[in-house]
N, C-alpha and C. Protein backbone atom coordinates (compact mmCIF):
# COMPACT_ATOMS: atom_id res chain seq x y z
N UNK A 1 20.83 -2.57 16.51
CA UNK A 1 22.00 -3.27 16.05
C UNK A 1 21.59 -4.65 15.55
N UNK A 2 22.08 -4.83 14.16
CA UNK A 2 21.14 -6.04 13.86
C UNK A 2 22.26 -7.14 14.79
N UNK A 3 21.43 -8.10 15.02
CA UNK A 3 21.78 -10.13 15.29
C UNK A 3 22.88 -10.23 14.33
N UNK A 4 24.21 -10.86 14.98
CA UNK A 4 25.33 -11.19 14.43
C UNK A 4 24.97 -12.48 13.16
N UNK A 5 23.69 -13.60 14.32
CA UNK A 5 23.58 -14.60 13.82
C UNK A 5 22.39 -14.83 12.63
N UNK A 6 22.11 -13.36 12.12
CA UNK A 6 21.07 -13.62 11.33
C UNK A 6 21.10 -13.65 10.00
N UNK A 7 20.19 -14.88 9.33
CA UNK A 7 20.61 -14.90 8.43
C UNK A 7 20.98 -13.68 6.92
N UNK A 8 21.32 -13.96 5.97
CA UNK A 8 21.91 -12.97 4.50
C UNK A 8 20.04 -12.33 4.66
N UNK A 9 19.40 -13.26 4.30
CA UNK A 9 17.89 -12.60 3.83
C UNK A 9 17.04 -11.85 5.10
N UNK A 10 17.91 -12.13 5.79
CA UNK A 10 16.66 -11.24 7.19
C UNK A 10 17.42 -10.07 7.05
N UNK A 11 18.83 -10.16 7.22
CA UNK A 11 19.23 -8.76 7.36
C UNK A 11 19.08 -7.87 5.77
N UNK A 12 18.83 -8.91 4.75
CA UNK A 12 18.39 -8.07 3.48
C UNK A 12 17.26 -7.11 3.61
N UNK A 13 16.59 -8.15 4.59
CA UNK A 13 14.86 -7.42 4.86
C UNK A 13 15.03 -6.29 5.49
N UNK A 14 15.76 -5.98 6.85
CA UNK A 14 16.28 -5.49 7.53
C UNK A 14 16.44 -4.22 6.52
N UNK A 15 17.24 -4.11 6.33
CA UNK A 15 18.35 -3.28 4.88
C UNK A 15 16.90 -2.34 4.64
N UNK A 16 15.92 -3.46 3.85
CA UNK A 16 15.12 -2.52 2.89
C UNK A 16 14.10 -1.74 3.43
N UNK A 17 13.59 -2.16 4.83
CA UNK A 17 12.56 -1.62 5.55
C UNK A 17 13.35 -0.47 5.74
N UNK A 18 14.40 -0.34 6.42
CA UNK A 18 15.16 0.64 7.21
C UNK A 18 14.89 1.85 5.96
N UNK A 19 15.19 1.07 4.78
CA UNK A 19 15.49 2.02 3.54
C UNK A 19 13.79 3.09 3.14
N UNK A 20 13.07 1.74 3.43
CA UNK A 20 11.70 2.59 3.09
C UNK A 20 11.05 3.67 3.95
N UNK A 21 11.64 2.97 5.68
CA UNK A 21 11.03 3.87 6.29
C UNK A 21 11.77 5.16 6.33
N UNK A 22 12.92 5.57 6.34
CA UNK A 22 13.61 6.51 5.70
C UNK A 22 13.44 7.46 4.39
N UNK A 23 12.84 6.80 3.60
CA UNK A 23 11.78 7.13 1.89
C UNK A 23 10.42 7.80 2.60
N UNK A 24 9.98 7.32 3.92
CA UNK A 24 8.47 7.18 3.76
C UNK A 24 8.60 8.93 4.85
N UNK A 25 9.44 9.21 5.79
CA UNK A 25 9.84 9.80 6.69
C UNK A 25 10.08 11.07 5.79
N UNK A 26 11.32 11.28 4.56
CA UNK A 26 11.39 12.38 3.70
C UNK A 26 9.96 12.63 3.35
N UNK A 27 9.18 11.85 2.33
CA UNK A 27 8.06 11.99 1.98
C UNK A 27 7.35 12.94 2.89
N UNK A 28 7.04 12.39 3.95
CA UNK A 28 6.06 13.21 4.88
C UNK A 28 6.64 14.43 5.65
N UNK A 29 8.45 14.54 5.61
CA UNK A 29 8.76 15.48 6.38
C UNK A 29 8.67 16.78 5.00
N UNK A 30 8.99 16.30 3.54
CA UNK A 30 8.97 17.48 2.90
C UNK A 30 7.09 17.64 2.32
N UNK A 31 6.23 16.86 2.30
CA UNK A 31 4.88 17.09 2.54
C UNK A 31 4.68 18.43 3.51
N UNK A 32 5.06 18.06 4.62
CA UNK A 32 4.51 18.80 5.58
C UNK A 32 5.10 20.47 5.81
N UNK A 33 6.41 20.08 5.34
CA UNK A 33 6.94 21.43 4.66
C UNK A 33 6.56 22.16 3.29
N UNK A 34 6.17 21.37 2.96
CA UNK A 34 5.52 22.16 1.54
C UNK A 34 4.08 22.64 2.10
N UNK A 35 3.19 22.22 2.86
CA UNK A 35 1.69 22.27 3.30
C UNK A 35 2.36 23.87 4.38
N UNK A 36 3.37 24.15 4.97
CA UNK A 36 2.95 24.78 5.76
C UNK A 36 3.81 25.99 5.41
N UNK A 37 4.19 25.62 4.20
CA UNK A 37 5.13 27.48 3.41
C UNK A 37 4.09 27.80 2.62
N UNK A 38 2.59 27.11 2.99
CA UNK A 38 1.24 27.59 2.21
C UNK A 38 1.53 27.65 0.30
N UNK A 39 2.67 26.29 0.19
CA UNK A 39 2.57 25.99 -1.16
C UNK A 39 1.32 25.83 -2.13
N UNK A 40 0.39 25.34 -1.08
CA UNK A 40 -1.21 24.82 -2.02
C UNK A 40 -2.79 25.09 -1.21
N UNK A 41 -3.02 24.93 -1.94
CA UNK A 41 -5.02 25.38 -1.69
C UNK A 41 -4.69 24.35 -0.06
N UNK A 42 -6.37 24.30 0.31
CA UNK A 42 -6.51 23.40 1.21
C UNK A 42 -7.00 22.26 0.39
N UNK A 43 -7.47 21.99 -0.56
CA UNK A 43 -7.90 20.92 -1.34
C UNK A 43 -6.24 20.46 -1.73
N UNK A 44 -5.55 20.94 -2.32
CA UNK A 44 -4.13 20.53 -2.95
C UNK A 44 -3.51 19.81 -1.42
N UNK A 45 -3.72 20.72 -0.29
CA UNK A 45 -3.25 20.39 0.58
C UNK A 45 -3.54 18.77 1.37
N UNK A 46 -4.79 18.35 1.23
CA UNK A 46 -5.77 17.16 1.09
C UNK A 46 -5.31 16.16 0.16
N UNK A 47 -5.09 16.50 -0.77
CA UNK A 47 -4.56 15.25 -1.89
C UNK A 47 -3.11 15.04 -1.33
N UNK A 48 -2.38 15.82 -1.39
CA UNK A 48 -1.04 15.30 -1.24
C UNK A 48 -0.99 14.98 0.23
N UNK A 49 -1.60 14.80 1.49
CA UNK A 49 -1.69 13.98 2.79
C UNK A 49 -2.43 12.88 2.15
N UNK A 50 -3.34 12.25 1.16
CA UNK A 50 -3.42 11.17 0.94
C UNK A 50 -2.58 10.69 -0.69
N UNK A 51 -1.72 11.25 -1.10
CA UNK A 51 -0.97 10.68 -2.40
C UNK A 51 -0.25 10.16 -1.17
N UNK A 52 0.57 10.67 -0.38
CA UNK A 52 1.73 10.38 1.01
C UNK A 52 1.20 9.30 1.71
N UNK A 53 -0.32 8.99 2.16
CA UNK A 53 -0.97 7.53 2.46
C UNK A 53 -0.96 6.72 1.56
N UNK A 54 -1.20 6.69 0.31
CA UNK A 54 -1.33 5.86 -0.99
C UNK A 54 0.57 5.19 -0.71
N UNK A 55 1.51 6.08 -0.77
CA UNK A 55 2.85 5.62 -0.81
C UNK A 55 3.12 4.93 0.22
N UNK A 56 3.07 5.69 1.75
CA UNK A 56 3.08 4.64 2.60
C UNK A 56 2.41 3.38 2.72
N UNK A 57 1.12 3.02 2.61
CA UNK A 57 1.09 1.86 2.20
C UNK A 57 1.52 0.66 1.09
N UNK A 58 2.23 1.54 0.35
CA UNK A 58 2.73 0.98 -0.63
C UNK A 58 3.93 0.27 -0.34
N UNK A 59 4.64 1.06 0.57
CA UNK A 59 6.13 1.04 1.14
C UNK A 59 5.35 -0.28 2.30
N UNK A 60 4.67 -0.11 3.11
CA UNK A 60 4.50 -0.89 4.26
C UNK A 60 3.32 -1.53 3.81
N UNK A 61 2.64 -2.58 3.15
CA UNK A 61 1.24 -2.70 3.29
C UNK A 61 0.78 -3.19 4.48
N UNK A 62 -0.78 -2.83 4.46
CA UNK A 62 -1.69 -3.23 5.52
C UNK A 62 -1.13 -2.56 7.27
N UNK A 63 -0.34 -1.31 6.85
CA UNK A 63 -0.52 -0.20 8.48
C UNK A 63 -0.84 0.48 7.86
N UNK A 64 -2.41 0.82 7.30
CA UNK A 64 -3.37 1.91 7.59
C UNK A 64 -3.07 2.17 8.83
N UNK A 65 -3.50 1.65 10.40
CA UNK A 65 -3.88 1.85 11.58
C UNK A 65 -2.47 3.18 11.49
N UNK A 66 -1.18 2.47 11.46
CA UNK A 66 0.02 2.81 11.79
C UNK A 66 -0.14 4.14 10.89
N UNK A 67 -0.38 4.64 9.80
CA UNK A 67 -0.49 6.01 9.51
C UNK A 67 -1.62 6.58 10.08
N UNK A 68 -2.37 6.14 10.48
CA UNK A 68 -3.67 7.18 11.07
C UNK A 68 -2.93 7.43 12.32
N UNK A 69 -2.58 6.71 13.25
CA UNK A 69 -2.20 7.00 14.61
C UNK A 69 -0.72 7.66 14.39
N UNK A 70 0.02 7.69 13.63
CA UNK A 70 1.40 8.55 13.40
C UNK A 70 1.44 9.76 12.93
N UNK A 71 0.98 9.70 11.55
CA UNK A 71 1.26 10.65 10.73
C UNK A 71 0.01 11.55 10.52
N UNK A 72 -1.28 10.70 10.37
CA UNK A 72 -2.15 12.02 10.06
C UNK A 72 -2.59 13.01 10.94
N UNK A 73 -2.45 12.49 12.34
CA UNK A 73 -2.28 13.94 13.15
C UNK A 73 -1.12 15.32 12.91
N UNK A 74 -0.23 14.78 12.47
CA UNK A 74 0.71 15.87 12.45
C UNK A 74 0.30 16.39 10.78
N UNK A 75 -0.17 16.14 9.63
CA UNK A 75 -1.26 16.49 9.29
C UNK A 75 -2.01 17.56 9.40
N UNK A 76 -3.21 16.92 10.08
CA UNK A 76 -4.19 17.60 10.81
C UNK A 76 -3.79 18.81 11.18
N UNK A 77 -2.76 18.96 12.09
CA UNK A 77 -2.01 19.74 13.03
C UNK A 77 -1.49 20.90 11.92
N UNK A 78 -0.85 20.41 10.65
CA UNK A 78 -0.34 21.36 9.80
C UNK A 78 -1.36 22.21 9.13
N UNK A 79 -2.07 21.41 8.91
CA UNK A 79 -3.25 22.02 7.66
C UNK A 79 -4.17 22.51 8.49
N UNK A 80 -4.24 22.37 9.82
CA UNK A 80 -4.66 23.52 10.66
C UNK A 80 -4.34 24.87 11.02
N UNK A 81 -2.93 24.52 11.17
CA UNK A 81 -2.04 25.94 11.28
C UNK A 81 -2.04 26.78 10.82
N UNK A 82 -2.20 26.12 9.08
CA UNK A 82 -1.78 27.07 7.84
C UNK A 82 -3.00 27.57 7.45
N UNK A 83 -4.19 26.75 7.50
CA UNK A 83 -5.33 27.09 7.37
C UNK A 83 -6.00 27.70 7.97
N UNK A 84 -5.64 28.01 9.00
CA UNK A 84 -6.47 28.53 10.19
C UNK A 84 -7.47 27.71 10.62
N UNK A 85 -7.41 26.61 10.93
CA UNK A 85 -8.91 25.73 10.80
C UNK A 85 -8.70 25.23 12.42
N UNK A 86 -10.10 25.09 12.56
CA UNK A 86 -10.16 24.89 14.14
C UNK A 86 -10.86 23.17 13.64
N UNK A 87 -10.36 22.46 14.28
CA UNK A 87 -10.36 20.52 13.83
C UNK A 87 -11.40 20.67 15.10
N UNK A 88 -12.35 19.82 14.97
CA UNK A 88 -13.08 19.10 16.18
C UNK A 88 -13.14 17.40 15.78
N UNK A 89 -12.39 17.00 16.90
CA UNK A 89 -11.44 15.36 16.73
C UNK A 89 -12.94 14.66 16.22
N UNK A 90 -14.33 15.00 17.37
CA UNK A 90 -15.29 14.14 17.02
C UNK A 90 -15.98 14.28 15.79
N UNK A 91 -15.38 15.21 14.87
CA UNK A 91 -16.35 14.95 13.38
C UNK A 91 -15.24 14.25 12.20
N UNK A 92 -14.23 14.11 13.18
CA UNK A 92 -13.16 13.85 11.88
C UNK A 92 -12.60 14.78 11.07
């Protein structure tokens, strides 16, 4: 609930984050639906988990950290599924 007492431009800020992270959330929820109705190769599948990093940082700059620790596991997790691929965390 935003601060009664805050000012026009914070809650503007407010406004637009809310707006992006909402942009950034579709992005990756229909990504991950497209990756796992086996829409694309595993290479196709690879580009578009990083076109979806390229945007999120675009939307948020400087949380790399914040998409590695959020989003590219569930990722991982998809393009495993669909792929059949067995991930070992320690090679990346």
């Amino acid at each position: 609930m935003p601060d009664k007492d805050a000012s026009p431009e914070r809650l503007q800020a407010l406004r637009e984050e809310n707006r992006n992270l909402r942009f950034l959330r579709f992005l990756v929820d229909l990504a991950l639906m497209e990756i796992r109705a086996g829409s694309f190769t595993l290479e196709e599948a690879e580009k578009v988990v990083e076109n979806v990093r390229s945007q999120a940082l675009q939307l948020f700059p400087g949380k790399e950290t914040a998409f590695e620790w959020i989003y590219r596991p569930r990722f991982r997790r998809a393009i495993a599924e669909t792929f059949n691929i067995i991930w070992h965390p320690a090679r990346n």
